[in-house]
C-alpha atoms as a PDB file:
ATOM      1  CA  UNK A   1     -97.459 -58.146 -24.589  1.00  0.00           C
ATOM      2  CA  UNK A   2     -94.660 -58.312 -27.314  1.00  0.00           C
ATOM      3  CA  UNK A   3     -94.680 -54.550 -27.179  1.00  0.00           C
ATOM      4  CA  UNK A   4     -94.531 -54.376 -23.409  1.00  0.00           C
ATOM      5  CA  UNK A   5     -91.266 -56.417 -23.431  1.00  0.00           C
ATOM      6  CA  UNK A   6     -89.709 -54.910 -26.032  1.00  0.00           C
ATOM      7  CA  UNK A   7     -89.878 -51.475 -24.418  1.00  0.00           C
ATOM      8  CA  UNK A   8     -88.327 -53.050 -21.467  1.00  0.00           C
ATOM      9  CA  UNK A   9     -85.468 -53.958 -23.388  1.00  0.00           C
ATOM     10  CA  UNK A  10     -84.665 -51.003 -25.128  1.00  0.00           C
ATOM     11  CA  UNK A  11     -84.702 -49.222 -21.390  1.00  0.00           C
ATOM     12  CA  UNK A  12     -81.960 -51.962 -20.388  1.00  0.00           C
ATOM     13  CA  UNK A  13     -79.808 -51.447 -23.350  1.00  0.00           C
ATOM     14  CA  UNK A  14     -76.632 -49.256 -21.834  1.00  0.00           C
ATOM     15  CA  UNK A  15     -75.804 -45.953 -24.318  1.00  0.00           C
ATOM     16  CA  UNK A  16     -73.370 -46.487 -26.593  1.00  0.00           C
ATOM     17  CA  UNK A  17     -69.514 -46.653 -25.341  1.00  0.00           C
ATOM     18  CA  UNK A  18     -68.357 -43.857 -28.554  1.00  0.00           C
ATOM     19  CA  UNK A  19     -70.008 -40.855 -26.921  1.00  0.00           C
ATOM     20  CA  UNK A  20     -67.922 -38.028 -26.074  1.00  0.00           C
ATOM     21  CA  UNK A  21     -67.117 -36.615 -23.000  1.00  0.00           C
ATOM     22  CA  UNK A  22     -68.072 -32.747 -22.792  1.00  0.00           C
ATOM     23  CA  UNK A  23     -66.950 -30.647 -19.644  1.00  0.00           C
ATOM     24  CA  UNK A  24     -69.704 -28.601 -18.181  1.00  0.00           C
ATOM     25  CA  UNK A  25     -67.469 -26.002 -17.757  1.00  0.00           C
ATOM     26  CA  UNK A  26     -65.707 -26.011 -21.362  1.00  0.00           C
ATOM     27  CA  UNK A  27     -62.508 -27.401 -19.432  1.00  0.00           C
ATOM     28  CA  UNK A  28     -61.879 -24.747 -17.261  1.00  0.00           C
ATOM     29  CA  UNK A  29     -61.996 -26.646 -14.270  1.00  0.00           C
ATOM     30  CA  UNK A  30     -59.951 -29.327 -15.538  1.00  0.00           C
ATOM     31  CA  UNK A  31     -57.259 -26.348 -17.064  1.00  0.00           C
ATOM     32  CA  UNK A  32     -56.940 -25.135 -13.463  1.00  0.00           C
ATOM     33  CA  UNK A  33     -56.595 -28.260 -11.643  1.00  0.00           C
ATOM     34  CA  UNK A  34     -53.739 -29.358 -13.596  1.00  0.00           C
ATOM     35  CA  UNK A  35     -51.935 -25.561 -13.431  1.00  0.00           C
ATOM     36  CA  UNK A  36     -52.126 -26.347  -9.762  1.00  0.00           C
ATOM     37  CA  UNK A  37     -50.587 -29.860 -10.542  1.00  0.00           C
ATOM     38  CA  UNK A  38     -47.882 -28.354 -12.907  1.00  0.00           C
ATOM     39  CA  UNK A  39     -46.822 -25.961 -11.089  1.00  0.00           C
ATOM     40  CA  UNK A  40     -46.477 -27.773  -7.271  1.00  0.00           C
ATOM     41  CA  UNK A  41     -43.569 -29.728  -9.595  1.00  0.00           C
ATOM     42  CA  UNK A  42     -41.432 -26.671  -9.049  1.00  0.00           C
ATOM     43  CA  UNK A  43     -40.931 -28.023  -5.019  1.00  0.00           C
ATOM     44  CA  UNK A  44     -38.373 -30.834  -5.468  1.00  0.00           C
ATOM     45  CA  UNK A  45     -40.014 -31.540  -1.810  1.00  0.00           C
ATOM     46  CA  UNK A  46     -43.167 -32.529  -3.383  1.00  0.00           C
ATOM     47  CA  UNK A  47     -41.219 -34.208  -5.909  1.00  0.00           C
ATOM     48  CA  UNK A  48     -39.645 -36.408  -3.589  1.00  0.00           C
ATOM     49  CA  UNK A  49     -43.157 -36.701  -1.685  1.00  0.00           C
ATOM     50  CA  UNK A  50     -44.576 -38.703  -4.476  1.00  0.00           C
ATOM     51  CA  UNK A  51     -41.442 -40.594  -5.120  1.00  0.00           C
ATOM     52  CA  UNK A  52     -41.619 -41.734  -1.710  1.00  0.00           C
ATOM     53  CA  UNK A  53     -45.233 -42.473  -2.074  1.00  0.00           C
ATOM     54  CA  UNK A  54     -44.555 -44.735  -4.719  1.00  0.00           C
ATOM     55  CA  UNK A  55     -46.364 -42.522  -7.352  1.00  0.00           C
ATOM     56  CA  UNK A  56     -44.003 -43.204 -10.254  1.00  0.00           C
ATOM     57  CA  UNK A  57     -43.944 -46.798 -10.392  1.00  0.00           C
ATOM     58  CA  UNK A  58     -47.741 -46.518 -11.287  1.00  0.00           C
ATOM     59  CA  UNK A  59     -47.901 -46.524 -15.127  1.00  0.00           C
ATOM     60  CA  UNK A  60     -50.549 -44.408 -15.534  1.00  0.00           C
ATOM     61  CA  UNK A  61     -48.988 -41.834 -13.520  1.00  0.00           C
ATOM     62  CA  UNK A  62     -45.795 -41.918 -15.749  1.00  0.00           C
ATOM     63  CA  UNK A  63     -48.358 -41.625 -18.576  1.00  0.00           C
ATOM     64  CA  UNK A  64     -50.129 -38.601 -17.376  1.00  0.00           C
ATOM     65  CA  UNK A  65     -46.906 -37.052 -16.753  1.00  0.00           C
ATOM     66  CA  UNK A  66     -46.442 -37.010 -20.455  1.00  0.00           C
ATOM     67  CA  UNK A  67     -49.026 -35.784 -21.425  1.00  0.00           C
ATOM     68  CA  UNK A  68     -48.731 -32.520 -19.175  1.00  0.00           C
ATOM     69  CA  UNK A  69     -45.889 -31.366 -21.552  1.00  0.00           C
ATOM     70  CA  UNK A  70     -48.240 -29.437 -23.218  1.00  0.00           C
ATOM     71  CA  UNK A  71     -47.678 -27.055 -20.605  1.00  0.00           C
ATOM     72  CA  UNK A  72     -44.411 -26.190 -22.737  1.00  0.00           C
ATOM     73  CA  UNK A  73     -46.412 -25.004 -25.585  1.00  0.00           C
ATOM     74  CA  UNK A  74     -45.860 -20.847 -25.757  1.00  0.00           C
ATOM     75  CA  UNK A  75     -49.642 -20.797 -25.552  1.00  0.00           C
ATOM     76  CA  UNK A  76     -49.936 -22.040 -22.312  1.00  0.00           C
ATOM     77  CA  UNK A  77     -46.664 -21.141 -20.571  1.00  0.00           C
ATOM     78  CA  UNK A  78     -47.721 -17.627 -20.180  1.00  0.00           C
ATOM     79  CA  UNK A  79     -49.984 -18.874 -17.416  1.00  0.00           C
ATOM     80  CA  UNK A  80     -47.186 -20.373 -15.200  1.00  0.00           C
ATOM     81  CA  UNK A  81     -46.156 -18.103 -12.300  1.00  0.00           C
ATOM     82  CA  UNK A  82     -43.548 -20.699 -11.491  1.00  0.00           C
ATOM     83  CA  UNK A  83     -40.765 -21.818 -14.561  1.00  0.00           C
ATOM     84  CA  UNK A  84     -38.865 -24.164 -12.209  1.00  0.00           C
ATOM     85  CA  UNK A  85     -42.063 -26.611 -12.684  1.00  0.00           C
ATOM     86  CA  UNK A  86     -41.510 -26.914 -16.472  1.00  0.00           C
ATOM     87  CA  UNK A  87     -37.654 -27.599 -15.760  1.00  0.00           C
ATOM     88  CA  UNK A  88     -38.802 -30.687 -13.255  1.00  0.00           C
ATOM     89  CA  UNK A  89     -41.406 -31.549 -15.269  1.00  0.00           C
ATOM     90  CA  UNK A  90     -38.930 -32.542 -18.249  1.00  0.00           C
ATOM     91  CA  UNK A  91     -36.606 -33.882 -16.054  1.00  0.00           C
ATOM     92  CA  UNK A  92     -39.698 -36.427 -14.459  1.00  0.00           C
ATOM     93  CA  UNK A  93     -39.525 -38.122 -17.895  1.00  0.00           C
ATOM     94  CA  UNK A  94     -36.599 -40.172 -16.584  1.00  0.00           C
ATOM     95  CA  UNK A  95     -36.588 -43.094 -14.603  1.00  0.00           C
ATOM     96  CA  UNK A  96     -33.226 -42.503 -13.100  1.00  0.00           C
ATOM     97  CA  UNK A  97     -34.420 -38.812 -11.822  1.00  0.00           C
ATOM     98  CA  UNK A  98     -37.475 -40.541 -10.657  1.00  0.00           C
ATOM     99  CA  UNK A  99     -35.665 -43.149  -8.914  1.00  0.00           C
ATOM    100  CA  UNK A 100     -32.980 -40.228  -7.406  1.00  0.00           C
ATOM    101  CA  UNK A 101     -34.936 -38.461  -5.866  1.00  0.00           C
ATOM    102  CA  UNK A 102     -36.670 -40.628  -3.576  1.00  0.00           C
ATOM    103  CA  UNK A 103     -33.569 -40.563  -1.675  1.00  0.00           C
ATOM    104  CA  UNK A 104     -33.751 -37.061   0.714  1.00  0.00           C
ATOM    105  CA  UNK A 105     -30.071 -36.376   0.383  1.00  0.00           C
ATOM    106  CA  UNK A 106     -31.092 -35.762  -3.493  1.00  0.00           C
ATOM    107  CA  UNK A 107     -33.851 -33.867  -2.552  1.00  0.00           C
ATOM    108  CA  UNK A 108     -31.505 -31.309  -0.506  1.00  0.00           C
ATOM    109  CA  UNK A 109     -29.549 -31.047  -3.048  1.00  0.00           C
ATOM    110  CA  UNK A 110     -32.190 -30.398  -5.810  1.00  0.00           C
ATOM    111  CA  UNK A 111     -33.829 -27.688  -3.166  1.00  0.00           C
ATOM    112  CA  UNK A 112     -30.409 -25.581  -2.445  1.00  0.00           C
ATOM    113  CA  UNK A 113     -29.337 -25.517  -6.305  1.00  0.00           C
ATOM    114  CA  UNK A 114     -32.720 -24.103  -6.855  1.00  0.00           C
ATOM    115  CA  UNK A 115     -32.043 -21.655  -3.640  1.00  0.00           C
ATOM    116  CA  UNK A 116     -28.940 -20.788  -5.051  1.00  0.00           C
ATOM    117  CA  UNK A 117     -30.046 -20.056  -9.324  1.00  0.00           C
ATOM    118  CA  UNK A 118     -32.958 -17.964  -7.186  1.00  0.00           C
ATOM    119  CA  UNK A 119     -29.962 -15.633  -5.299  1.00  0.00           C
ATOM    120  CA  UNK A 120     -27.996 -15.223  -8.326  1.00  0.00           C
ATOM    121  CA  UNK A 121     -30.553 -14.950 -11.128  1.00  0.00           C
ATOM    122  CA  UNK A 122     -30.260 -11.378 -11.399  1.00  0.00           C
ATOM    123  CA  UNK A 123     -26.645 -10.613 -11.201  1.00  0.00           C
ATOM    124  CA  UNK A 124     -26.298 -13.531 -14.017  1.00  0.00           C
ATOM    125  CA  UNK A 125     -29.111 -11.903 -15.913  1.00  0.00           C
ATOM    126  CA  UNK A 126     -27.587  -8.962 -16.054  1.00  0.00           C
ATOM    127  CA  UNK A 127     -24.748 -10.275 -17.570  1.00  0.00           C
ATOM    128  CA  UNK A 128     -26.328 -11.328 -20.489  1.00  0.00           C
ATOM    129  CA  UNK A 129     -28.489  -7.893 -21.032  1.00  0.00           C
ATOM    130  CA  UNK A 130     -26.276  -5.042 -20.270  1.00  0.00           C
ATOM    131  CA  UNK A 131     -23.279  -4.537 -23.080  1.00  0.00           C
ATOM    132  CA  UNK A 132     -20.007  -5.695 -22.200  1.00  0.00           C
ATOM    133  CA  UNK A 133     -17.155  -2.631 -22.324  1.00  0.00           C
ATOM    134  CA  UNK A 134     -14.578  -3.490 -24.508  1.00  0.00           C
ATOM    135  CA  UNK A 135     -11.239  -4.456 -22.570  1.00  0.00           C
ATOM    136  CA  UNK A 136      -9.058  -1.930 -21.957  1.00  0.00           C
ATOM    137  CA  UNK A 137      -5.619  -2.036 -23.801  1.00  0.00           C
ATOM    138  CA  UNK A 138      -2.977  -3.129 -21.550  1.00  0.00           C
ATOM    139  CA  UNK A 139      -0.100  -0.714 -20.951  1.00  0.00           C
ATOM    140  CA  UNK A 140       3.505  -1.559 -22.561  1.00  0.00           C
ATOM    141  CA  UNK A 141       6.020  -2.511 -19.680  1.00  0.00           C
ATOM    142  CA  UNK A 142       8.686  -0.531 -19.792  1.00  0.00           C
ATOM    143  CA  UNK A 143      12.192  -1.519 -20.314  1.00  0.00           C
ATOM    144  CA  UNK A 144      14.466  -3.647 -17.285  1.00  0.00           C
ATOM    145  CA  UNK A 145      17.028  -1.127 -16.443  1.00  0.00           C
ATOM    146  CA  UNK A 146      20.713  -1.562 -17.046  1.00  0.00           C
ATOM    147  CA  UNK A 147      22.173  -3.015 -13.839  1.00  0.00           C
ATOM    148  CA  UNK A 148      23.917  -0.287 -11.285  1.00  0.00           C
ATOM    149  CA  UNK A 149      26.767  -0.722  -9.444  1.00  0.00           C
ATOM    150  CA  UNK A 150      27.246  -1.183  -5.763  1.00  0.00           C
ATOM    151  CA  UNK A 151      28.699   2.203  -4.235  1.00  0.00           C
ATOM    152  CA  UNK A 152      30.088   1.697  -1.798  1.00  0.00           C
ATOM    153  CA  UNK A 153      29.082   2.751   1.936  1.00  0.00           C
ATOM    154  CA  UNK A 154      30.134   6.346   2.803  1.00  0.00           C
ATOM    155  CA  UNK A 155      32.719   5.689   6.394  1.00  0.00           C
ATOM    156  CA  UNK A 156      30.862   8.064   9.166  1.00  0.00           C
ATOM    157  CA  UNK A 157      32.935  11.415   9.669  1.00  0.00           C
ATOM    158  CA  UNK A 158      34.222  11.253  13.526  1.00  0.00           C
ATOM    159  CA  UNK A 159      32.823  13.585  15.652  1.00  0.00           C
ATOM    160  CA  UNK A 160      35.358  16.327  16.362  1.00  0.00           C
ATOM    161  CA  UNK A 161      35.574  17.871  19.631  1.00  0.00           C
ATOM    162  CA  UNK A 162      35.670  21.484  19.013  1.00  0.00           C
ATOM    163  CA  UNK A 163      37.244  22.926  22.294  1.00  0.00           C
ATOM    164  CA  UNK A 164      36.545  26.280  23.412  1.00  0.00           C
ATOM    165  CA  UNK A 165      38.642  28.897  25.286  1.00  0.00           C
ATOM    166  CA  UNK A 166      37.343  30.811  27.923  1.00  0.00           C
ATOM    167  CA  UNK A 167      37.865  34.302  26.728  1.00  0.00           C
ATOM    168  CA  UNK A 168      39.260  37.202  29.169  1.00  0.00           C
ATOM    169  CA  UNK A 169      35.885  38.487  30.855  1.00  0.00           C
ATOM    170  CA  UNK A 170      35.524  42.300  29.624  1.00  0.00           C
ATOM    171  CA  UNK A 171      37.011  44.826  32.432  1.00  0.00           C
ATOM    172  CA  UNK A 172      34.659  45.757  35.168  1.00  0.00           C
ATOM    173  CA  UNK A 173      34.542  49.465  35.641  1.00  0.00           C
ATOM    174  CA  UNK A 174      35.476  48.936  39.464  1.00  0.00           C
ATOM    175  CA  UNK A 175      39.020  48.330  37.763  1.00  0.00           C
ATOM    176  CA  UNK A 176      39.317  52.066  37.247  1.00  0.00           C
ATOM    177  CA  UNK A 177      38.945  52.774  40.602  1.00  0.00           C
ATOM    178  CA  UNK A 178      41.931  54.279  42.938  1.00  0.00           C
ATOM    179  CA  UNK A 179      44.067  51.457  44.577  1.00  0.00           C
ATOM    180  CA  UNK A 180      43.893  51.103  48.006  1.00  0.00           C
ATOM    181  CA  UNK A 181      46.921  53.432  49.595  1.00  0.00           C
ATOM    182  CA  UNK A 182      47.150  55.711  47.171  1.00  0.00           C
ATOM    183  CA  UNK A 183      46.484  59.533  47.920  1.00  0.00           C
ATOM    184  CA  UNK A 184      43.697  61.126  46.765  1.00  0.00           C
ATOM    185  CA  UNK A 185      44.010  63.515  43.778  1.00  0.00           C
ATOM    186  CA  UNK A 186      43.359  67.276  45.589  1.00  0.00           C
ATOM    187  CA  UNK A 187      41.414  69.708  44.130  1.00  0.00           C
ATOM    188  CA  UNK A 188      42.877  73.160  43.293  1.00  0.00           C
ATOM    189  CA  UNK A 189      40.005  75.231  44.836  1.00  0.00           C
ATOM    190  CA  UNK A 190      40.064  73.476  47.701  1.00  0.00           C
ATOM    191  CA  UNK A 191      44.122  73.694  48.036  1.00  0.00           C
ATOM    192  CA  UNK A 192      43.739  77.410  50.341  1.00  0.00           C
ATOM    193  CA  UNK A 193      40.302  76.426  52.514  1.00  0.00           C
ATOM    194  CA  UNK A 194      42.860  73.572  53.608  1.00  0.00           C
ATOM    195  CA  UNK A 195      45.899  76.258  54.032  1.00  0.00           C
ATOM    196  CA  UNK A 196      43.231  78.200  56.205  1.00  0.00           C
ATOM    197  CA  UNK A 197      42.275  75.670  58.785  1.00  0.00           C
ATOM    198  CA  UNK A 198      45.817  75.003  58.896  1.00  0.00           C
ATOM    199  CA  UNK A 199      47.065  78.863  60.159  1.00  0.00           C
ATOM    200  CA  UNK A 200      44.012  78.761  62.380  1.00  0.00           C
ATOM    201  CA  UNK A 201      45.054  75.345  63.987  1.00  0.00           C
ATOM    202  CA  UNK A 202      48.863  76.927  64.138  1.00  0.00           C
ATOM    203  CA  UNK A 203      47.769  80.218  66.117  1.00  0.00           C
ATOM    204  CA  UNK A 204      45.654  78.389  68.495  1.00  0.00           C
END
């Protein structure tokens, strides 16, 4: 009978408290669960989500928070497809951050800064990659010039009316013609024909 009971008190007995906890899975599950975590802390709109959910007046939560900065280790930040998270994640360790953005107007504000290093990431990038060209030596001004004097204004010459004389017309060779009245010039050949007719006229 003592036996009996004493086996059903050993079966009662709970295991002991100091036993370790051993993921099935070697953590894996538990690494990618909290990735997912990490990273959703790059949207300020989640942010503000669980700031309006009251999620960071829970101490446990703050406490968890810190211990997910081992996300900033080199080891582990080669896994993170989004750096923004780590940024927010840092800045979560403040209360007044915490307490800001719970308001939305600090939430827009967080979400178009972010917008805005996203547009211009490259150009300021490139900035600090490519070499700068050294600056180019600025030309010596020349000289002021010594200070002319006013010549004066040229008066306008006055038009001059250049008259012009009508010039005798060149003589027409109708000029050379006989005047009217005068006798005509006769022909010696002709001279005895007319002395001819004359006699004839005379006899008859």
């Amino acid at each position: 009978m003592a036996s009996g009971t004493e086996s059903d008190d050993t079966a009662d007995t709970p295991p002991p408290t100091n036993s370790i906890y051993k993921d099935p899975d070697d953590g894996r599950q538990r690494f990618l669960l909290e990735l997912e975590f990490v990273q959703c802390l790059a949207n300020p709109t989640y942010i503000h989500y669980l700031a309006q959910n009251r999620y960071f007046e829970d101490e446990a939560f703050i406490g968890y928070l810190k211990h997910l900065q081992y996300w900033q280790r080199p080891e582990y930040t080669r896994f993170i497809m989004y750096p923004h998270c780590l940024f927010f994640l840092e800045q979560l360790q403040n209360a007044n951050f915490r307490a800001a953005m719970a308001h939305p107007g600090n939430k827009e504000l967080a979400h178009r800064q972010q917008f805005y290093f996203w547009k211009n990431y490259r150009n300021n990038r490139l900035k600090h990659i490519l070499p700068r060209s050294l600056p180019e030596p600025v030309p010596a001004l020349p000289p002021p010039a010594p200070p002319q004097h006013a010549v004066p204004p040229v008066p306008p010459v006055p038009a001059t009316t250049v008259s012009v004389t009508a010039t005798a017309p060149a003589p027409s060779p109708m000029q050379y013609a006989m005047p009217p009245g005068s006798a005509p010039k006769v022909e010696p050949r002709n001279s005895g024909v007319d002395r001819r007719k004359r006699k004839r006229m005379v006899k008859n």
